[in-house]
PDB file of N, CA and C in Angstrom:
ATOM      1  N   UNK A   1     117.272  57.977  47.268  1.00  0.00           N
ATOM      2  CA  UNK A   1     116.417  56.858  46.946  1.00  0.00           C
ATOM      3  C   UNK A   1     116.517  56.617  45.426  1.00  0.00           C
ATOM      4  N   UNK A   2     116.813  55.146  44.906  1.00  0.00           N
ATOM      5  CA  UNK A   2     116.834  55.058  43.530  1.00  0.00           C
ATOM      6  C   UNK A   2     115.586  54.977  43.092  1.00  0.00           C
ATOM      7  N   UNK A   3     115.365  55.003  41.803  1.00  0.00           N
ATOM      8  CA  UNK A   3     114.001  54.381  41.042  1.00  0.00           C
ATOM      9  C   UNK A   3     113.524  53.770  41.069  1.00  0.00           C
ATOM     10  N   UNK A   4     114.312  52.212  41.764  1.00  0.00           N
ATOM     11  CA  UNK A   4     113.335  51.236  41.985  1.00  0.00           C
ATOM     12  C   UNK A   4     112.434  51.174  43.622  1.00  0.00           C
ATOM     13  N   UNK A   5     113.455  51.923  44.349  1.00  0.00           N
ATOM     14  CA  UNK A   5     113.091  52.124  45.686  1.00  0.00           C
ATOM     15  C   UNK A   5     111.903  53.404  45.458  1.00  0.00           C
ATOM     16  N   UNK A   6     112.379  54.121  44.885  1.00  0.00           N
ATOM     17  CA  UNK A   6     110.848  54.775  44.779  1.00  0.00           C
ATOM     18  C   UNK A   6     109.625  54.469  44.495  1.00  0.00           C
ATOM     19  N   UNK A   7     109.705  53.374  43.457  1.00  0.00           N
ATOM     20  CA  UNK A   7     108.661  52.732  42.754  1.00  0.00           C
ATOM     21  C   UNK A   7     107.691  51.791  44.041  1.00  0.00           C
ATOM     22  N   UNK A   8     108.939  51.373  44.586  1.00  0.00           N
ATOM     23  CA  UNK A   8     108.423  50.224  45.682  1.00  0.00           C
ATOM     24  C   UNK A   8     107.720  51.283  47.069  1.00  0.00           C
ATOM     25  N   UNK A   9     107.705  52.480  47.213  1.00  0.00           N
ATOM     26  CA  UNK A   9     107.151  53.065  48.046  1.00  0.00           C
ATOM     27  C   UNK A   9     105.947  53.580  47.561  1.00  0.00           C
ATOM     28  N   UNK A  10     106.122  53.393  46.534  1.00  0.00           N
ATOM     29  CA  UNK A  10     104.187  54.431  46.021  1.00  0.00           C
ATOM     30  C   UNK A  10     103.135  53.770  46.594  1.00  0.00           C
ATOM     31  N   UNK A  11     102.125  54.833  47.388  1.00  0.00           N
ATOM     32  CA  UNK A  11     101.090  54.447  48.311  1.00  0.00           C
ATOM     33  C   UNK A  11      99.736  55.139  48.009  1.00  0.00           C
ATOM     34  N   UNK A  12     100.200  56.184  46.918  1.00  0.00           N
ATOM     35  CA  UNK A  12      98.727  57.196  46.948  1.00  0.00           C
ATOM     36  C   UNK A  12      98.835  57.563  45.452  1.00  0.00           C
ATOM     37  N   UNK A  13      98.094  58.332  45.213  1.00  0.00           N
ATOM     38  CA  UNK A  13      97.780  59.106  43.887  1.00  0.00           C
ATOM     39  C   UNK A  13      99.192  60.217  43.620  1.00  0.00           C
ATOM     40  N   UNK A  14      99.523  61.211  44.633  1.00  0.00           N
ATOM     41  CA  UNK A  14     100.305  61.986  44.524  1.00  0.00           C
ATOM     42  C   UNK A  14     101.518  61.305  44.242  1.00  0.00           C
ATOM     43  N   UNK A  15     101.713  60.455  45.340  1.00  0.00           N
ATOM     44  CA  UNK A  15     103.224  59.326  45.106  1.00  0.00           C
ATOM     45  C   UNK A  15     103.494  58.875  43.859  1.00  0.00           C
ATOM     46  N   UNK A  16     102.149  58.452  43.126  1.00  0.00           N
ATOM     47  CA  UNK A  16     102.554  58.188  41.456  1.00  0.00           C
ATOM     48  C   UNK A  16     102.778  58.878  41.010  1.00  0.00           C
ATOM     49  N   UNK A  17     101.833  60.435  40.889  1.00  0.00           N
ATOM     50  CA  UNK A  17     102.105  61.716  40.165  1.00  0.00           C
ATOM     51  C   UNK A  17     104.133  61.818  40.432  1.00  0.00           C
ATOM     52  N   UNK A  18     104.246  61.777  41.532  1.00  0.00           N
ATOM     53  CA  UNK A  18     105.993  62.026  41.992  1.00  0.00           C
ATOM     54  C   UNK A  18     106.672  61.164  41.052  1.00  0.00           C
ATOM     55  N   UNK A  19     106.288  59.856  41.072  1.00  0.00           N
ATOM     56  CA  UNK A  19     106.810  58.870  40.248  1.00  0.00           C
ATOM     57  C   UNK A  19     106.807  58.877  39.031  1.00  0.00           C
ATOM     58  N   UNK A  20     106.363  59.261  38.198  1.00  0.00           N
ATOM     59  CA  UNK A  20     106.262  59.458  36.944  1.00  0.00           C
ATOM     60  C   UNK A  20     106.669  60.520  36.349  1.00  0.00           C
ATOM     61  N   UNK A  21     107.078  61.716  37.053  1.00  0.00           N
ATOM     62  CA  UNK A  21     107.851  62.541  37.274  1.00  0.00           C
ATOM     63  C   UNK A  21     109.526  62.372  36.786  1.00  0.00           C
ATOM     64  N   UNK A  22     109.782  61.684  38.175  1.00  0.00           N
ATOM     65  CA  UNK A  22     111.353  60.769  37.741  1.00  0.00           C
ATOM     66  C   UNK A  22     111.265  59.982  37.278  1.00  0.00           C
ATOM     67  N   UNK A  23     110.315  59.381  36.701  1.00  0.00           N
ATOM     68  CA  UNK A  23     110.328  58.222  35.900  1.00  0.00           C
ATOM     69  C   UNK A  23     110.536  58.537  34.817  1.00  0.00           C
ATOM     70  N   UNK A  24     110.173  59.881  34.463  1.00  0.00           N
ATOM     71  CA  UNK A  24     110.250  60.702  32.741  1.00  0.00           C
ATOM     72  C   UNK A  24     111.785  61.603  32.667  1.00  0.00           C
ATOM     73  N   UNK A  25     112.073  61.737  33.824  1.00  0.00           N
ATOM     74  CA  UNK A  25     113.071  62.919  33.932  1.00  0.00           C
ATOM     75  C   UNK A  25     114.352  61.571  33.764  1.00  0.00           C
ATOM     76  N   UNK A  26     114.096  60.617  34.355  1.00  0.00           N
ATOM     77  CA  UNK A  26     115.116  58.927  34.078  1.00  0.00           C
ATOM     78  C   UNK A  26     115.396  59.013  33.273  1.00  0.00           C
ATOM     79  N   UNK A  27     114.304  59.111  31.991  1.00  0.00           N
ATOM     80  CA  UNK A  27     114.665  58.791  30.578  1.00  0.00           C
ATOM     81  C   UNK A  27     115.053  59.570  30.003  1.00  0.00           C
ATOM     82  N   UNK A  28     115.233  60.512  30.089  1.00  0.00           N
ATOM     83  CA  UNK A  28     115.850  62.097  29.587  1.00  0.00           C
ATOM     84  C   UNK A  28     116.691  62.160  29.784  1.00  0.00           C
ATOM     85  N   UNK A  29     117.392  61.748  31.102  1.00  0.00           N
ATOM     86  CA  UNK A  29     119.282  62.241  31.583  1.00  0.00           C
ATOM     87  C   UNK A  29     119.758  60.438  31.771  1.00  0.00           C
ATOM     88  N   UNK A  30     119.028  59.458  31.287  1.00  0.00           N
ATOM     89  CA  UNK A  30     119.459  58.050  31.939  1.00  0.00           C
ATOM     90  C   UNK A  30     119.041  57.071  30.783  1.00  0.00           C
ATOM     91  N   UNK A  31     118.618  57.948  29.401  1.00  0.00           N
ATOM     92  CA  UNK A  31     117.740  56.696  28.644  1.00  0.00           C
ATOM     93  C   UNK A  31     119.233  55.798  28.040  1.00  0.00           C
ATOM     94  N   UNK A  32     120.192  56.265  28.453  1.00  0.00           N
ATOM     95  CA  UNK A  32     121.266  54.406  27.776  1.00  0.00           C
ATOM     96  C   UNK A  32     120.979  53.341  28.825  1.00  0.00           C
ATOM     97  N   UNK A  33     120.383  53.676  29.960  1.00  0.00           N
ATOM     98  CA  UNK A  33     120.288  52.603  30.938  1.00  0.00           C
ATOM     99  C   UNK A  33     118.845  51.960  31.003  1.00  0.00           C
ATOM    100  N   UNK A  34     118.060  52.555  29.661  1.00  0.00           N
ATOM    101  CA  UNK A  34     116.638  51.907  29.265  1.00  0.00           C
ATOM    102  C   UNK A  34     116.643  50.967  28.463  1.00  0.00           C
ATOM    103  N   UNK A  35     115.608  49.886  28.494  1.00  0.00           N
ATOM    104  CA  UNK A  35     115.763  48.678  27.673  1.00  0.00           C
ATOM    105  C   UNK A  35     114.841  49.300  26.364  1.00  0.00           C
ATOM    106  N   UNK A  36     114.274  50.466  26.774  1.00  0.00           N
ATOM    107  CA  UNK A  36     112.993  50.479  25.474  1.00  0.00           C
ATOM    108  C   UNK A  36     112.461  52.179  25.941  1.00  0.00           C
ATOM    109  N   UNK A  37     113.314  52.653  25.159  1.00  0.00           N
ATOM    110  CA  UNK A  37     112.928  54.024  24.584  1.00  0.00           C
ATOM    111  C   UNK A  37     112.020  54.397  23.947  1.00  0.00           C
ATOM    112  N   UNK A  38     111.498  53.949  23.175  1.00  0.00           N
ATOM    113  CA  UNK A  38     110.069  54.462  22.091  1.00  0.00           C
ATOM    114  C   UNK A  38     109.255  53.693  22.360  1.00  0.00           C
ATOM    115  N   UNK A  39     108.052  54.312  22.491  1.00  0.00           N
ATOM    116  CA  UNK A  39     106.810  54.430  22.804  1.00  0.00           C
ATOM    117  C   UNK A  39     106.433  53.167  23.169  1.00  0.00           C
ATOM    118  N   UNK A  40     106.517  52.961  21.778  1.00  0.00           N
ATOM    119  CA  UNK A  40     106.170  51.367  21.174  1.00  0.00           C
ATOM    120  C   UNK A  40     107.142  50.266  21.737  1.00  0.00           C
ATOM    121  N   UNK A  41     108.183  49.903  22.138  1.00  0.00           N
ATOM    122  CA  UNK A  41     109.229  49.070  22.640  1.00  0.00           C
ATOM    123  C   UNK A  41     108.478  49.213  24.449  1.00  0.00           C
ATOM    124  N   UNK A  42     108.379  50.131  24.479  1.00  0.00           N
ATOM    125  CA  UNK A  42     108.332  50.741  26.076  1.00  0.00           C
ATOM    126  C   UNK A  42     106.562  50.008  26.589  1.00  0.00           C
ATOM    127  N   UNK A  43     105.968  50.536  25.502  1.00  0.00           N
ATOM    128  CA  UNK A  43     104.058  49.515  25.538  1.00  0.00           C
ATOM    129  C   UNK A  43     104.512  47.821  25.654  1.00  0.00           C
ATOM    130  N   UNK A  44     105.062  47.539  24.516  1.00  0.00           N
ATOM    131  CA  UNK A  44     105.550  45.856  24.154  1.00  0.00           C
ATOM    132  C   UNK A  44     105.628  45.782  25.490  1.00  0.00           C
ATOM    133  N   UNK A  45     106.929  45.783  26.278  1.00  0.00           N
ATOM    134  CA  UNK A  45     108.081  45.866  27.446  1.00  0.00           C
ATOM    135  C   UNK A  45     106.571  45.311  28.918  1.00  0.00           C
ATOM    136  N   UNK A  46     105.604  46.421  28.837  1.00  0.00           N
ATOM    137  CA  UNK A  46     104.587  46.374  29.727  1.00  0.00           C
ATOM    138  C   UNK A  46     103.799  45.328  29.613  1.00  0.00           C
ATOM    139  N   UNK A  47     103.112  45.148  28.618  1.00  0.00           N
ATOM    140  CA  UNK A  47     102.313  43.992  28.071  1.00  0.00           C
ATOM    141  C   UNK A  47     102.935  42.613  28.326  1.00  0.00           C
ATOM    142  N   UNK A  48     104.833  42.584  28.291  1.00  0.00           N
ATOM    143  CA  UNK A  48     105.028  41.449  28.593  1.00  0.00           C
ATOM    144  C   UNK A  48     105.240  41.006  29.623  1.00  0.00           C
ATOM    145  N   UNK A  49     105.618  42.420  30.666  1.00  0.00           N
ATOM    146  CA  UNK A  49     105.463  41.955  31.870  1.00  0.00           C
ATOM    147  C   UNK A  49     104.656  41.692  32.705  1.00  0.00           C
ATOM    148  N   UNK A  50     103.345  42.359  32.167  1.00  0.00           N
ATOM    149  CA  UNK A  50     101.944  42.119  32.424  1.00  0.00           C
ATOM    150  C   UNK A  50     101.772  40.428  32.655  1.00  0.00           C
ATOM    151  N   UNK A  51     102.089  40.204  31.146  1.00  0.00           N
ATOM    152  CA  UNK A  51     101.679  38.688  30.990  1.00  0.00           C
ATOM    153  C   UNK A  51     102.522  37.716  31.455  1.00  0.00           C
ATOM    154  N   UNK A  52     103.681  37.986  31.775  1.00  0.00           N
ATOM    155  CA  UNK A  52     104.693  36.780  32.924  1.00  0.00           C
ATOM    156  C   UNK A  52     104.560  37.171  34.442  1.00  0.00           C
ATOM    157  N   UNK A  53     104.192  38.408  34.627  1.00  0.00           N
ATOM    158  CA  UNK A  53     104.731  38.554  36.119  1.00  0.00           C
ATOM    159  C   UNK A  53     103.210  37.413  36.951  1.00  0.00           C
ATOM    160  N   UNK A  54     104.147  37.532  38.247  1.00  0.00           N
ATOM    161  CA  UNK A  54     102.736  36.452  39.101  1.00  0.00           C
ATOM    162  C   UNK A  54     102.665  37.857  40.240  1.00  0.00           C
ATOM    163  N   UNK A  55     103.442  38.661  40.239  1.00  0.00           N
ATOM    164  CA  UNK A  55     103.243  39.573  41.361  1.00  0.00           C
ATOM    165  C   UNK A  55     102.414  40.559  41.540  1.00  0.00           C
ATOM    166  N   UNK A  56     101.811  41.224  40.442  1.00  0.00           N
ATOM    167  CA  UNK A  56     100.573  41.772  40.499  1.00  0.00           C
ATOM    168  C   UNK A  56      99.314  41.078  41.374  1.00  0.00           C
ATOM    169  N   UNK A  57      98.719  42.398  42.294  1.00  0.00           N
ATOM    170  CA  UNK A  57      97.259  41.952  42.957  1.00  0.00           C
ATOM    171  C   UNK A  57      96.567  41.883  41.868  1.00  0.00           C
ATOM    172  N   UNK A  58      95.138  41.101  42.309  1.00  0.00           N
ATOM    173  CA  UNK A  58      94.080  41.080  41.479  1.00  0.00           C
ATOM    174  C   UNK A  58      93.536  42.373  41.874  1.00  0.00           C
ATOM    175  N   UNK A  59      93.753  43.431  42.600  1.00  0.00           N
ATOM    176  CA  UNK A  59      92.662  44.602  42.231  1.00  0.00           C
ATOM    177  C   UNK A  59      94.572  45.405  42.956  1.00  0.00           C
ATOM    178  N   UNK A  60      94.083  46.211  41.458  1.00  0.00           N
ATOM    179  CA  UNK A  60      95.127  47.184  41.404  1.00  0.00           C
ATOM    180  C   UNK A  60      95.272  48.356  42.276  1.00  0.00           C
ATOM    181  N   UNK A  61      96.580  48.755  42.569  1.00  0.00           N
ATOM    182  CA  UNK A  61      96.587  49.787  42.981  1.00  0.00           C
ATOM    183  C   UNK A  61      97.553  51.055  43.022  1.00  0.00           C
ATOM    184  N   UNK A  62      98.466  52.351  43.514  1.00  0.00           N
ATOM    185  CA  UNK A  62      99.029  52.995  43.254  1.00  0.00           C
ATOM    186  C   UNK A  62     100.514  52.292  43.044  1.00  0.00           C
ATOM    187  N   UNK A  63     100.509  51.262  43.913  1.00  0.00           N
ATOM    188  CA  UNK A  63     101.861  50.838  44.089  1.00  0.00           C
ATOM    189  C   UNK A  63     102.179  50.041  42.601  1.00  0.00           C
ATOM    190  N   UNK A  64     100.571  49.195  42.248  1.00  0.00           N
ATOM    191  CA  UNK A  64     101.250  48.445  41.239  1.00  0.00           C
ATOM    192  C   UNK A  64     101.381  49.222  39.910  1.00  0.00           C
ATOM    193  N   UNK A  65     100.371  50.361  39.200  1.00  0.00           N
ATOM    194  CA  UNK A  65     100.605  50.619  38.747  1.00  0.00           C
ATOM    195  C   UNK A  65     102.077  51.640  38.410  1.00  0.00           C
ATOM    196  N   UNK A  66     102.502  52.144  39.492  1.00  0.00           N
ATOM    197  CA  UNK A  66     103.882  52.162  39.633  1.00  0.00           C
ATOM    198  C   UNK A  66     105.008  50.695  38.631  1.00  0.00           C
ATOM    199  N   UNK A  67     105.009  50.025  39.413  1.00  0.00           N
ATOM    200  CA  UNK A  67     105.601  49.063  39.127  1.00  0.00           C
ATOM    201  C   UNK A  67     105.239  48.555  37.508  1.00  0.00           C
ATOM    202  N   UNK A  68     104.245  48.578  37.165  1.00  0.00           N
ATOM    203  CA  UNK A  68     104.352  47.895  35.813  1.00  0.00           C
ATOM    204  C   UNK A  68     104.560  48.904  34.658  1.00  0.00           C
ATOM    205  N   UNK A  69     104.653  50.338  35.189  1.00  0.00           N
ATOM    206  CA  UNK A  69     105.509  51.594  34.757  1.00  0.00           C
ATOM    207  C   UNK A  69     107.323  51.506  35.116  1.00  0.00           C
ATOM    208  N   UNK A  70     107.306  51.045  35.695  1.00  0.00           N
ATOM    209  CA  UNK A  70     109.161  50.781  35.601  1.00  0.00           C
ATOM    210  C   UNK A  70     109.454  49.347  35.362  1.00  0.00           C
ATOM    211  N   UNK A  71     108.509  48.424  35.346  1.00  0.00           N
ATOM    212  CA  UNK A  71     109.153  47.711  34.364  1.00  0.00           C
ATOM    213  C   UNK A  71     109.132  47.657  33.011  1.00  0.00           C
ATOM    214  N   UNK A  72     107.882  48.946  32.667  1.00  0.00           N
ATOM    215  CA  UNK A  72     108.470  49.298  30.941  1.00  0.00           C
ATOM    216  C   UNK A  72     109.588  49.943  30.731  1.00  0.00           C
ATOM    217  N   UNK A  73     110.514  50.371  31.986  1.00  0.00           N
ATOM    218  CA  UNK A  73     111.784  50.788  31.423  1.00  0.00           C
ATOM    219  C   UNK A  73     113.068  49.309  31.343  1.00  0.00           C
ATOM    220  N   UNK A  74     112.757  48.284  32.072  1.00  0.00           N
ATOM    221  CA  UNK A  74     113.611  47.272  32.403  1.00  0.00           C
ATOM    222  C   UNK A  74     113.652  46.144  31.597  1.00  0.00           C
ATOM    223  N   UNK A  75     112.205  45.953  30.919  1.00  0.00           N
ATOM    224  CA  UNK A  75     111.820  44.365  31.055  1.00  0.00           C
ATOM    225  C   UNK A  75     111.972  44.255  29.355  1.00  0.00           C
ATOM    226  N   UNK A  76     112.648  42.772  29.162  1.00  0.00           N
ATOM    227  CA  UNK A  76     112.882  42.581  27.787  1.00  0.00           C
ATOM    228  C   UNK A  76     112.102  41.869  27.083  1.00  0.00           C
TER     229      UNK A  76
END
């Protein structure tokens, strides 16, 4: 299962704990394939996808916060 397919399965609390897991271990053996390595690039990255995406629910949950955690590795 890749990263994004993982991301798209998170359903619970533990599933994120899993996710964030490889989501950290990604950037360690995979960070040339990150748009935003430091901290700060990686916060920006979230905030902007925050503010364009339409796909977020209005009441959050494991799955999304997943998701707006890997698109701080993607989003420009």
């Amino acid at each position: 299962m890749n990263l994004y397919e993982q991301c798209d399965a998170v359903k619970t609390k533990d599933d994120l704990m899993i996710f964030i897991q490889v989501l950290r271990n990604d950037l360690q053996t995979n960070n040339d394939e990150w748009e935003n390595i430091t901290l700060e690039h990686y916060l920006e990255s979230i905030e902007a996808w925050i503010t364009d995406t339409t796909s977020l629910p209005n009441e959050p949950n494991w799955k999304s916060l997943a998701q707006i955690m890997y698109a701080g590795k993607v989003y420009e």
